[in-house]
PDB file of N, CA and C in Angstrom:
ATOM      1  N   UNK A   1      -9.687 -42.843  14.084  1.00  0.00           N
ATOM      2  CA  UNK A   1      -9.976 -42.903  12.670  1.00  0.00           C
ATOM      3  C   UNK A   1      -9.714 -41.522  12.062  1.00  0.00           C
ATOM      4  N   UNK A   2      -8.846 -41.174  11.167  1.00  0.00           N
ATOM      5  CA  UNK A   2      -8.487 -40.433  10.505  1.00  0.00           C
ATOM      6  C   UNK A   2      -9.632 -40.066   9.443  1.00  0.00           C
ATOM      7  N   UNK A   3      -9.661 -38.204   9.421  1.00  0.00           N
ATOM      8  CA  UNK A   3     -10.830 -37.915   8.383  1.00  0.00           C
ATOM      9  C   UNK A   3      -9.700 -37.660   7.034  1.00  0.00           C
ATOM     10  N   UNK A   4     -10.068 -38.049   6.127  1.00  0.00           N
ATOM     11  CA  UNK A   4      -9.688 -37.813   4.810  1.00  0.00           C
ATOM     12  C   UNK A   4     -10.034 -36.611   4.234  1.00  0.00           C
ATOM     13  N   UNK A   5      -9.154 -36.005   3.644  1.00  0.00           N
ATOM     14  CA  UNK A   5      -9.593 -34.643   2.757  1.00  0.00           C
ATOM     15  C   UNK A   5     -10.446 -35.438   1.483  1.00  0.00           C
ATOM     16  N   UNK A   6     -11.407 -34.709   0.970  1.00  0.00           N
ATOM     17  CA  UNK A   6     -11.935 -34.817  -0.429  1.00  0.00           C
ATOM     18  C   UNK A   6     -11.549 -33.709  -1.286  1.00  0.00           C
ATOM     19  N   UNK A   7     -11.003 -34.081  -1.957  1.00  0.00           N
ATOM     20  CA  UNK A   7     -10.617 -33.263  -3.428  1.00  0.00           C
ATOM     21  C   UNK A   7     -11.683 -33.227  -4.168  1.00  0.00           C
ATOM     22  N   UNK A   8     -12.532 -32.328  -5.201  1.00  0.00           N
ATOM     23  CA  UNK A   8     -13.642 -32.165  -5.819  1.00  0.00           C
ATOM     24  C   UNK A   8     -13.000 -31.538  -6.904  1.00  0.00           C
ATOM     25  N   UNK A   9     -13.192 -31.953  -8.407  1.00  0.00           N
ATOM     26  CA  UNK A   9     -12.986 -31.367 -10.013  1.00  0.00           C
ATOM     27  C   UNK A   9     -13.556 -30.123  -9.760  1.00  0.00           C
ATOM     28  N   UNK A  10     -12.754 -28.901 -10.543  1.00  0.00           N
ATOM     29  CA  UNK A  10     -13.746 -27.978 -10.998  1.00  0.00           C
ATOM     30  C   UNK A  10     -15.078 -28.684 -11.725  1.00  0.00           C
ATOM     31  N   UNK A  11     -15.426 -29.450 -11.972  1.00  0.00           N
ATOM     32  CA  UNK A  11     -16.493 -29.566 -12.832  1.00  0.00           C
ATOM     33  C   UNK A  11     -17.721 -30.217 -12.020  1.00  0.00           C
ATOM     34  N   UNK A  12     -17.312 -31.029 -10.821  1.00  0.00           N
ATOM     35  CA  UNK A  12     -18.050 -31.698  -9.768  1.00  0.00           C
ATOM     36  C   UNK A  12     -18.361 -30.177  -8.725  1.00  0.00           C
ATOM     37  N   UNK A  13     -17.476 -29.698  -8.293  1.00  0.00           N
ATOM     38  CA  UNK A  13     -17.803 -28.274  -7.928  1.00  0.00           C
ATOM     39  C   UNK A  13     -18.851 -27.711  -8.234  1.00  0.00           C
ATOM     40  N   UNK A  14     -18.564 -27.200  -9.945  1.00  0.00           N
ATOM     41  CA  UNK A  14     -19.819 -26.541 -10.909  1.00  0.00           C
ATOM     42  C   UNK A  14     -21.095 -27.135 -10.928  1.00  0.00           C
ATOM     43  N   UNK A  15     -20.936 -29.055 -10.885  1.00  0.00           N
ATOM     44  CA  UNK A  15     -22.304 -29.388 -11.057  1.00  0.00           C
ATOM     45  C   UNK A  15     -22.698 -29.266  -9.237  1.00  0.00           C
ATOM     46  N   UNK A  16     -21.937 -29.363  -8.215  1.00  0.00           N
ATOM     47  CA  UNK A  16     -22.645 -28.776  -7.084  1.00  0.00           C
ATOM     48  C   UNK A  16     -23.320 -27.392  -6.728  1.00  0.00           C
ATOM     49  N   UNK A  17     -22.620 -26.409  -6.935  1.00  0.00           N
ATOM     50  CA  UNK A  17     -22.993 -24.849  -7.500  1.00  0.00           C
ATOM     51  C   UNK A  17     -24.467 -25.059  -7.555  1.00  0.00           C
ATOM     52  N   UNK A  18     -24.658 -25.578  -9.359  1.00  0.00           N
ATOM     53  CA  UNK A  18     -25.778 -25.658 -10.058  1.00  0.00           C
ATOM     54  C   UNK A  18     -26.832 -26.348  -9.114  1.00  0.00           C
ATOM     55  N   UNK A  19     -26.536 -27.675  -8.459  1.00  0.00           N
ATOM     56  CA  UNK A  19     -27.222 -28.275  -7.743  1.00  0.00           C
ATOM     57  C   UNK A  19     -28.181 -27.399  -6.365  1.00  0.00           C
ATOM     58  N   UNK A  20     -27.138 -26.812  -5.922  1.00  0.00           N
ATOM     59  CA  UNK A  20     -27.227 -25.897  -4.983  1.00  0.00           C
ATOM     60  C   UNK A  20     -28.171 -24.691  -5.573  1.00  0.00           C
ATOM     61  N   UNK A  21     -27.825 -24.170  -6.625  1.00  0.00           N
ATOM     62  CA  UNK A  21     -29.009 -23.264  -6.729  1.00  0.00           C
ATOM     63  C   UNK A  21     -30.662 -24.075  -6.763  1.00  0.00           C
ATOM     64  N   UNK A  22     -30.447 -25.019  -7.779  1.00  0.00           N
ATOM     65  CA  UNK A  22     -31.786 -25.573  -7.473  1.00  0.00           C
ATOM     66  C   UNK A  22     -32.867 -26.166  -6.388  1.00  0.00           C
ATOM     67  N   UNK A  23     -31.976 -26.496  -5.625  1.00  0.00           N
ATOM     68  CA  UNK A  23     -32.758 -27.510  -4.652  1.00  0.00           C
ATOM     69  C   UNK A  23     -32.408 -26.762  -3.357  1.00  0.00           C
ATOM     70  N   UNK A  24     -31.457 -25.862  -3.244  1.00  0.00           N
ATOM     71  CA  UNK A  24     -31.290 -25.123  -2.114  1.00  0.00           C
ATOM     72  C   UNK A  24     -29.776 -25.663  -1.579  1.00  0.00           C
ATOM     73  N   UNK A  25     -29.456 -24.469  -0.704  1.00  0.00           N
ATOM     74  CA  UNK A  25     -27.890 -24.718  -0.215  1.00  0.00           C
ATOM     75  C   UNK A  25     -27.372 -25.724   1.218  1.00  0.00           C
ATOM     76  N   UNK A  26     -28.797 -25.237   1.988  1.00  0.00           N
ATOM     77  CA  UNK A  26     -28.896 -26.609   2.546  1.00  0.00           C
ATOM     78  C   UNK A  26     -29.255 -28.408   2.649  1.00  0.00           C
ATOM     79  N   UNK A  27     -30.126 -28.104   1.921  1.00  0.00           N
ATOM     80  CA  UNK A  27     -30.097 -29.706   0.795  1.00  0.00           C
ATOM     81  C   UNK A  27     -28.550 -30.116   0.412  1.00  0.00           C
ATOM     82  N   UNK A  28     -28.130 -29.485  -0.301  1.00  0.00           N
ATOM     83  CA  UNK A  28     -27.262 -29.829  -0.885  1.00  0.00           C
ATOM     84  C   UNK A  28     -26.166 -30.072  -0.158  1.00  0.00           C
ATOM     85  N   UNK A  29     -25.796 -28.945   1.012  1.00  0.00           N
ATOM     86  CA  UNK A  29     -24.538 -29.118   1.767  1.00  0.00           C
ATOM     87  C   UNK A  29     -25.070 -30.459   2.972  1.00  0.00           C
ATOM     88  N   UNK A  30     -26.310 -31.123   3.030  1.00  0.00           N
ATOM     89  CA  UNK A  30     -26.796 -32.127   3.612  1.00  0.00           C
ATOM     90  C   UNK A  30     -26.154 -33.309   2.482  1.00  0.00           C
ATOM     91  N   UNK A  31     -26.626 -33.274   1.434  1.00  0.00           N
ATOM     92  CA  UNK A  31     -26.383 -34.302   0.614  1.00  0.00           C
ATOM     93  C   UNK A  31     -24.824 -34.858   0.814  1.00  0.00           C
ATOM     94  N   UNK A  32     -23.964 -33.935   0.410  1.00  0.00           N
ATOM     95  CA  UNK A  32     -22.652 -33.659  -0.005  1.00  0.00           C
ATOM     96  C   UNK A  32     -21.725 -33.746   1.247  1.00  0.00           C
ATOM     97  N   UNK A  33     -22.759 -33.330   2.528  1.00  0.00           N
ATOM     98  CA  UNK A  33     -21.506 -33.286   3.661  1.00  0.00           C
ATOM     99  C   UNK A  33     -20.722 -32.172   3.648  1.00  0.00           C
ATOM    100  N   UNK A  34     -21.111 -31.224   3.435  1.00  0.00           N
ATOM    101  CA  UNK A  34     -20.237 -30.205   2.911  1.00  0.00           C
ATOM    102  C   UNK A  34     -20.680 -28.237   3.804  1.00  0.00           C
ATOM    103  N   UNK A  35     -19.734 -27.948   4.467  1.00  0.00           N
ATOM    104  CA  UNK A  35     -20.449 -26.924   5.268  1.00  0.00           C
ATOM    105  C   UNK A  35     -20.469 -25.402   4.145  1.00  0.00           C
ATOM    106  N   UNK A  36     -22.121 -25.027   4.703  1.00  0.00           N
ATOM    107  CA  UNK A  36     -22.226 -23.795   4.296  1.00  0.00           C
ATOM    108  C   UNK A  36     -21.145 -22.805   3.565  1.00  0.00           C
ATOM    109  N   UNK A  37     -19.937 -22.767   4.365  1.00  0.00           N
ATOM    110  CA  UNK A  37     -18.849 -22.220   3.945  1.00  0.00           C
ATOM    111  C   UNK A  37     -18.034 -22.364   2.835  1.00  0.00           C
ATOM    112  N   UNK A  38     -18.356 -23.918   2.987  1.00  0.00           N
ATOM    113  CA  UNK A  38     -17.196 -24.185   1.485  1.00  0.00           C
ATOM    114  C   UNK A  38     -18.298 -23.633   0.322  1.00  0.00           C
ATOM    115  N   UNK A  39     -19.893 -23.990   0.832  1.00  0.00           N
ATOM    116  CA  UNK A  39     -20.014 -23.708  -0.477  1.00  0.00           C
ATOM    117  C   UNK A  39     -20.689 -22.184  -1.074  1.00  0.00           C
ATOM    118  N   UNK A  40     -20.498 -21.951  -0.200  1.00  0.00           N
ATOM    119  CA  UNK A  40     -20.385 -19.900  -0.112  1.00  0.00           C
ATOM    120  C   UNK A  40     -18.878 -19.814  -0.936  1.00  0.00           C
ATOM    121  N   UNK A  41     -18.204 -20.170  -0.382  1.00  0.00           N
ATOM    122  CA  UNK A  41     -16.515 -19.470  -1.288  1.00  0.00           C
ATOM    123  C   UNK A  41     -16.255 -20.370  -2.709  1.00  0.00           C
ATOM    124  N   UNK A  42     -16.944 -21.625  -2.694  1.00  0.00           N
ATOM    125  CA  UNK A  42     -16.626 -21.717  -4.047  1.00  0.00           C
ATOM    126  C   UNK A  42     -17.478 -20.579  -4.678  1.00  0.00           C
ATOM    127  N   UNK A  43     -18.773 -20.605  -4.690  1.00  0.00           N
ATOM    128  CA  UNK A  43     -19.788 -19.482  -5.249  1.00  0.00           C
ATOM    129  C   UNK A  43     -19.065 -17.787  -5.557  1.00  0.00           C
ATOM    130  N   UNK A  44     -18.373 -17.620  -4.531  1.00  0.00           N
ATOM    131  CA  UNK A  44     -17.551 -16.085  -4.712  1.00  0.00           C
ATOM    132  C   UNK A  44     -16.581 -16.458  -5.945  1.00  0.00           C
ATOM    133  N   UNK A  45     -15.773 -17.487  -5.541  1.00  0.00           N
ATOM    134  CA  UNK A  45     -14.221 -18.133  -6.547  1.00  0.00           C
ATOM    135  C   UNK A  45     -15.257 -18.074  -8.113  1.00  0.00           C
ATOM    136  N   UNK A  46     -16.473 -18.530  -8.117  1.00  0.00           N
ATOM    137  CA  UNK A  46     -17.530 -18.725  -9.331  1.00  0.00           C
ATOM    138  C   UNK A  46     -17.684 -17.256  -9.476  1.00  0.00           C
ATOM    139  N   UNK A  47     -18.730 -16.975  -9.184  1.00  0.00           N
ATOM    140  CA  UNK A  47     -18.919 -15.311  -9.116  1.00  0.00           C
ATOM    141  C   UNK A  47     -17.528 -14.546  -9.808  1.00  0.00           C
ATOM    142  N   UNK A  48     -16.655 -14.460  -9.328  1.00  0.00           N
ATOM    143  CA  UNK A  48     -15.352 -13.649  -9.582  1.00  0.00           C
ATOM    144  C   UNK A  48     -14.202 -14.182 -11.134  1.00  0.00           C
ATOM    145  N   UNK A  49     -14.225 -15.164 -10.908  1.00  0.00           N
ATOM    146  CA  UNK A  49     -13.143 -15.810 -12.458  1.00  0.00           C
ATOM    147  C   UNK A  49     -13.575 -17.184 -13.103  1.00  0.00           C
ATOM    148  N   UNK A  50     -15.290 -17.248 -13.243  1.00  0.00           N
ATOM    149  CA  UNK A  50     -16.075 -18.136 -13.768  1.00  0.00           C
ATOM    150  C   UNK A  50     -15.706 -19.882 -13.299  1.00  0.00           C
ATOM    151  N   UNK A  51     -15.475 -20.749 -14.194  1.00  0.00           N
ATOM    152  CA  UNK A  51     -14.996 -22.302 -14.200  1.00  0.00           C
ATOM    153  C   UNK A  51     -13.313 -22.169 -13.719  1.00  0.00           C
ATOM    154  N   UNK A  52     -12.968 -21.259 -14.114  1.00  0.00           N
ATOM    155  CA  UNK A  52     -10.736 -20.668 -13.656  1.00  0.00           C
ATOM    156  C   UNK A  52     -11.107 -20.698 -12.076  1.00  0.00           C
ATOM    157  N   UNK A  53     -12.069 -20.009 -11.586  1.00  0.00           N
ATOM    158  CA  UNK A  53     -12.116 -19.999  -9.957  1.00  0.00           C
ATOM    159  C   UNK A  53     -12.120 -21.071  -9.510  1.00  0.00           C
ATOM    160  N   UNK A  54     -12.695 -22.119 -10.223  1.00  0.00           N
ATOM    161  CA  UNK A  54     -12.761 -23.506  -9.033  1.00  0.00           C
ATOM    162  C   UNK A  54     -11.514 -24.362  -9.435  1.00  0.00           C
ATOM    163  N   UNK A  55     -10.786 -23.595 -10.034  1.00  0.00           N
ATOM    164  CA  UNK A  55      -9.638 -24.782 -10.110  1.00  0.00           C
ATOM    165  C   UNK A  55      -8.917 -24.452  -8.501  1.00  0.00           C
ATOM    166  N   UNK A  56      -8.065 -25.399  -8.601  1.00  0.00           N
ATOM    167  CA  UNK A  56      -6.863 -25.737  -7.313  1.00  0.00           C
ATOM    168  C   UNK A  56      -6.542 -23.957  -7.517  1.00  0.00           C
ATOM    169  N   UNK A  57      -6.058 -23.320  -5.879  1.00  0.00           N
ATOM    170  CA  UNK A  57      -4.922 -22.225  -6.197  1.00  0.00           C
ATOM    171  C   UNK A  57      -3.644 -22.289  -6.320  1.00  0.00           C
ATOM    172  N   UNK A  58      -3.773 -23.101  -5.855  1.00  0.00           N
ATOM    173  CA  UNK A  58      -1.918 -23.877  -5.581  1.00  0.00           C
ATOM    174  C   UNK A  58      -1.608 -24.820  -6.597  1.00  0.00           C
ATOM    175  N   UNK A  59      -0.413 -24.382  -6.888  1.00  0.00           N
ATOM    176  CA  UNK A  59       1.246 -25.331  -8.074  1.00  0.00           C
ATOM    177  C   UNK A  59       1.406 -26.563  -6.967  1.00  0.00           C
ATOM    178  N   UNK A  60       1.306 -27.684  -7.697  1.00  0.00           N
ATOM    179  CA  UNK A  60       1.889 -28.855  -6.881  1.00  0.00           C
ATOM    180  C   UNK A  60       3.516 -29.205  -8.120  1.00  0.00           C
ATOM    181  N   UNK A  61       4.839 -29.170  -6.715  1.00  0.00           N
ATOM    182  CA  UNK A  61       5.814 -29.065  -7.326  1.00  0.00           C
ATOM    183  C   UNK A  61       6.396 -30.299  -7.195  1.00  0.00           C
ATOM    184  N   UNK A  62       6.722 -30.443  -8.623  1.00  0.00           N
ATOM    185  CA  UNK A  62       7.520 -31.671  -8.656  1.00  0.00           C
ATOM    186  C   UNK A  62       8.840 -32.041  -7.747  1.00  0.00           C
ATOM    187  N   UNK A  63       8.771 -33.374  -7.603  1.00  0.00           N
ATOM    188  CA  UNK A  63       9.134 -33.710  -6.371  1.00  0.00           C
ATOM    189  C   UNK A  63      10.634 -33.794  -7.162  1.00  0.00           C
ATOM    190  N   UNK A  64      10.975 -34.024  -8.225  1.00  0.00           N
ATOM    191  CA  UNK A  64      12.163 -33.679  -8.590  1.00  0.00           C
ATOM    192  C   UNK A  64      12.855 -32.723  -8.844  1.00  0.00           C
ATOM    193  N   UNK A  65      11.752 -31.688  -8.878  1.00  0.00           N
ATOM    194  CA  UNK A  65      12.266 -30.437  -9.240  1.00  0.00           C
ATOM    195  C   UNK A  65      12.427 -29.928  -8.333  1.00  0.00           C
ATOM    196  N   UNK A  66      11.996 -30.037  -6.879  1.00  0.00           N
ATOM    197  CA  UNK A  66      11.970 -29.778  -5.476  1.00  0.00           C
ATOM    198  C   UNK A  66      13.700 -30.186  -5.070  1.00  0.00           C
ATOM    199  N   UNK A  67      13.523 -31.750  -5.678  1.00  0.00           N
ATOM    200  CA  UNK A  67      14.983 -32.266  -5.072  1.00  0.00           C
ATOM    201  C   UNK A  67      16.157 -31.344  -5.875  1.00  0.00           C
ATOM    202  N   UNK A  68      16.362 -31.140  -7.628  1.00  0.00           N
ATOM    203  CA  UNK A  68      16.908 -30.460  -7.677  1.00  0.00           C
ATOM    204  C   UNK A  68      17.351 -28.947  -7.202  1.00  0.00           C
ATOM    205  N   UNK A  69      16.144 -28.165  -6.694  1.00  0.00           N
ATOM    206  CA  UNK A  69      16.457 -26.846  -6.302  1.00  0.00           C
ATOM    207  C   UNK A  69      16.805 -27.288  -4.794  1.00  0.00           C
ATOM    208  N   UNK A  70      16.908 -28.144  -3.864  1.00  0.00           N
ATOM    209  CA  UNK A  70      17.491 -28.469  -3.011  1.00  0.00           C
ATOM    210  C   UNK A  70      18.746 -28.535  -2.945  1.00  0.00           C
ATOM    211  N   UNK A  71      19.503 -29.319  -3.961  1.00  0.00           N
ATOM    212  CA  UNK A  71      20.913 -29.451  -4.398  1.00  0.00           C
ATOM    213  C   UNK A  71      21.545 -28.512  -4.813  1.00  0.00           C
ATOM    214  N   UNK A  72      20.664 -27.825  -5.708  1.00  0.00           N
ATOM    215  CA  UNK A  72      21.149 -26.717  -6.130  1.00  0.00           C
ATOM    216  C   UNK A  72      21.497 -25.240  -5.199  1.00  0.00           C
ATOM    217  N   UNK A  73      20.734 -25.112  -3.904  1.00  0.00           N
ATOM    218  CA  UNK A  73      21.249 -24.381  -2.954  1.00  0.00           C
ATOM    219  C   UNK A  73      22.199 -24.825  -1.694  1.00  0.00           C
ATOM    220  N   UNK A  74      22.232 -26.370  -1.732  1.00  0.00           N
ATOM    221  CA  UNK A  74      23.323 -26.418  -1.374  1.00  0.00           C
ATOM    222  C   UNK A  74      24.783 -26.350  -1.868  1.00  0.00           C
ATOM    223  N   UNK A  75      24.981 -26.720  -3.239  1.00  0.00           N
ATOM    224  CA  UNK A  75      25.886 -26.645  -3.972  1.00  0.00           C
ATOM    225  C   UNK A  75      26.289 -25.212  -3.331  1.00  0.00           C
ATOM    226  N   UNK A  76      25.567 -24.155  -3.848  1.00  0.00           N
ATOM    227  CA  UNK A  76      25.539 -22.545  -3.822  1.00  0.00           C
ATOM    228  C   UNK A  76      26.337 -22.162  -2.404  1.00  0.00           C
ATOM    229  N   UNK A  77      25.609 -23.292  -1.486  1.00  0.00           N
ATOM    230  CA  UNK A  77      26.217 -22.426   0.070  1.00  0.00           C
ATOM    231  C   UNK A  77      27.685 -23.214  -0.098  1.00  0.00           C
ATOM    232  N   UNK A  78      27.875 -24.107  -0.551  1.00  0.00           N
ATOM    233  CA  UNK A  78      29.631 -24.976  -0.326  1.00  0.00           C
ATOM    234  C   UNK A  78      30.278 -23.552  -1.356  1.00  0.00           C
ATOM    235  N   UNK A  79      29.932 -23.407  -2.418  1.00  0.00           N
ATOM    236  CA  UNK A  79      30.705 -22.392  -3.445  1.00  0.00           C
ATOM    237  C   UNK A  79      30.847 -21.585  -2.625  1.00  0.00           C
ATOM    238  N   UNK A  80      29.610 -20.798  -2.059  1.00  0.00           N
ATOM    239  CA  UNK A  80      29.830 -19.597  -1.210  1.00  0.00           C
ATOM    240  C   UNK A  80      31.476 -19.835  -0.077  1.00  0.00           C
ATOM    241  N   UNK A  81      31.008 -21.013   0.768  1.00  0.00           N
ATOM    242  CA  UNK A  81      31.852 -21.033   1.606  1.00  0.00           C
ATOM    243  C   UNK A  81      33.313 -20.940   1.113  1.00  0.00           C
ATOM    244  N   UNK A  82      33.729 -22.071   0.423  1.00  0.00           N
ATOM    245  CA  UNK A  82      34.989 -21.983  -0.409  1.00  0.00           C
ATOM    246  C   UNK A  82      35.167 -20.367  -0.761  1.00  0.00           C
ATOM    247  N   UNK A  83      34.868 -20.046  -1.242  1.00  0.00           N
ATOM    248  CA  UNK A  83      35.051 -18.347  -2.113  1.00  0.00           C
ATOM    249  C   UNK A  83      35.260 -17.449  -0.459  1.00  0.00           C
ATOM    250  N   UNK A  84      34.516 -17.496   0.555  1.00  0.00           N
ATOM    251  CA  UNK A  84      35.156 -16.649   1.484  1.00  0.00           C
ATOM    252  C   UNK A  84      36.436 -17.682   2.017  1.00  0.00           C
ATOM    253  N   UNK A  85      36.357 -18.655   1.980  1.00  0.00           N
ATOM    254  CA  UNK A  85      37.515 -19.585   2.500  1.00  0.00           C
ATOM    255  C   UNK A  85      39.123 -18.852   1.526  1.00  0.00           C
ATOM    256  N   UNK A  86      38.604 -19.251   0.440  1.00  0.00           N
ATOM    257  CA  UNK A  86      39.700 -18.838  -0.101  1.00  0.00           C
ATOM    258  C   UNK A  86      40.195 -17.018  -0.382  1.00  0.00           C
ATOM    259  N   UNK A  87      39.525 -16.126  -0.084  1.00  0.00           N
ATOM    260  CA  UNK A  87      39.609 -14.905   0.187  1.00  0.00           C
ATOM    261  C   UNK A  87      39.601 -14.880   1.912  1.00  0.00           C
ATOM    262  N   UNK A  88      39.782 -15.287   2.676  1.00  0.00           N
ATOM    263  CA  UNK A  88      40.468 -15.471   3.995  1.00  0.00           C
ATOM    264  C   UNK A  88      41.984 -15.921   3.855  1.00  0.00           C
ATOM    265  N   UNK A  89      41.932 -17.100   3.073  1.00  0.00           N
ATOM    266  CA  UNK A  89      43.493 -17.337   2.672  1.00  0.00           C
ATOM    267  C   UNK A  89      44.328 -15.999   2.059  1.00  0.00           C
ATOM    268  N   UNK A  90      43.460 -15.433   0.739  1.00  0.00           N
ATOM    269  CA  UNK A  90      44.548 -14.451  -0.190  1.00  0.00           C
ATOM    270  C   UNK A  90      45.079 -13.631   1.454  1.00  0.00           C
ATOM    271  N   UNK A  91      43.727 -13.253   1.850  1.00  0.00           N
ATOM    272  CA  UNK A  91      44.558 -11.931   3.045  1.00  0.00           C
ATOM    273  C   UNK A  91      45.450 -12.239   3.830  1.00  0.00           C
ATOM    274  N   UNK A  92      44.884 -13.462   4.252  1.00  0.00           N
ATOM    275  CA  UNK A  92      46.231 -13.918   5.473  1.00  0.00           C
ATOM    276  C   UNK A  92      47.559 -13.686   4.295  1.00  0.00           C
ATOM    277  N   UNK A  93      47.432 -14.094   3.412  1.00  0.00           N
ATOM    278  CA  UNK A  93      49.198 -14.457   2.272  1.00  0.00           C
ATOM    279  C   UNK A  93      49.872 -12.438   2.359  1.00  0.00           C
ATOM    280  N   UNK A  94      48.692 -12.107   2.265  1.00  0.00           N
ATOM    281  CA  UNK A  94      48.925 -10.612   1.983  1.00  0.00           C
ATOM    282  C   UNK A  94      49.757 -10.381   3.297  1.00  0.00           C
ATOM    283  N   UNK A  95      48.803 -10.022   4.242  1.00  0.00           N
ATOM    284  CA  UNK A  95      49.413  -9.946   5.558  1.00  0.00           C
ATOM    285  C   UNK A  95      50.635 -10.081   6.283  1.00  0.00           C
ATOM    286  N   UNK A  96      51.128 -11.214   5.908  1.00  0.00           N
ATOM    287  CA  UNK A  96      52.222 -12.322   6.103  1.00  0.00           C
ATOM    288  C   UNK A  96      53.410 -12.075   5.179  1.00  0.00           C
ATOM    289  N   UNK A  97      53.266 -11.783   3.709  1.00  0.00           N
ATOM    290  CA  UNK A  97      53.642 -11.323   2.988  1.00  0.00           C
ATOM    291  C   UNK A  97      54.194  -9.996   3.258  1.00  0.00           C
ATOM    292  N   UNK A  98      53.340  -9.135   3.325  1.00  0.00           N
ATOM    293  CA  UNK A  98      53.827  -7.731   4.380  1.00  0.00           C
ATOM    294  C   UNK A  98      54.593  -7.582   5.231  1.00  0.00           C
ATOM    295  N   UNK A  99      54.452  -8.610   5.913  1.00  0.00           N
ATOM    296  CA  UNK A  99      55.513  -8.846   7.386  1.00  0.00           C
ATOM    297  C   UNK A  99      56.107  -8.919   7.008  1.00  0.00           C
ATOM    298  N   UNK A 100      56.502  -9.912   5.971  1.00  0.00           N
ATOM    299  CA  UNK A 100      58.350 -10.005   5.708  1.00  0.00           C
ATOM    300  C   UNK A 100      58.695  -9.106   5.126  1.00  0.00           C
ATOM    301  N   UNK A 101      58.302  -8.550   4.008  1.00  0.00           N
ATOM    302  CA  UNK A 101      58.828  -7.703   3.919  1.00  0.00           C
ATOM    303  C   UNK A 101      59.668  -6.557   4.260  1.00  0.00           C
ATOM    304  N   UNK A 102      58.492  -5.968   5.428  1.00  0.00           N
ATOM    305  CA  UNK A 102      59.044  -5.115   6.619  1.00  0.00           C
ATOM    306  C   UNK A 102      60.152  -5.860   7.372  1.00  0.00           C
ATOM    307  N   UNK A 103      60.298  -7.070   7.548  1.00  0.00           N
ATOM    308  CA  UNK A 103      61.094  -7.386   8.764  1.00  0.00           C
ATOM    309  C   UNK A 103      62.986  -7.837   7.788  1.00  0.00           C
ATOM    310  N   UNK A 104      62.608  -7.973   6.521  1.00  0.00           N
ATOM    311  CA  UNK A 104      63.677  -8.124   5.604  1.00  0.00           C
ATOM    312  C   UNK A 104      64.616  -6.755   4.824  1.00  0.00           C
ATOM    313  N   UNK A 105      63.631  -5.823   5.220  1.00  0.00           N
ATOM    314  CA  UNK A 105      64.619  -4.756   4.612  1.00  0.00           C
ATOM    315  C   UNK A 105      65.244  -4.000   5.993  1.00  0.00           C
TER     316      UNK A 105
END
């Protein structure tokens, strides 16, 4: 049986906080299921950048925008390749070019 993450609102957070001061931190992390720890670091995240601390820290990126910057660096590496492909060609022409020269006069 698989444990599930719980996601909690900043605002379910805050009313745990609050809860937690009143009735105590172990009550509460009894109630909630919730270890000491988490609710020590939300309290610091509180403490430090008020209701902004308990939001998410992390950007969830769109899954299209993911797929485009995917495409978009591959595109980049085919351009890349072509562009030394074809500056492998100019030199060889150079090269070759040279030769005859020398071998025609």
């Amino acid at each position: 049986m698989a444990k599930t993450k719980r996601q909690f609102t900043p605002e379910e957070k805050y009313s745990i906080l609050q809860e937690a001061e009143r009735e105590g931190v172990t009550e509460t992390a009894r109630k909630y299921n919730l270890a000491h720890s988490v609710l020590n670091y939300w309290k610091r995240k509180y403490l430090v950048k008020g209701k902004d601390g308990l939001k998410p820290g992390y950007k969830k990126v769109d899954p299209l925008v993911r797929s485009l910057e995917e495409e978009n660096a591959r595109l980049k590496k085919i351009i890349a390749n072509q562009a030394l492909e074809l500056e492998f060609k100019t030199e060889l022409l150079k090269k070759s070019d040279a030769h005859y020269r020398k071998a025609g006069k």
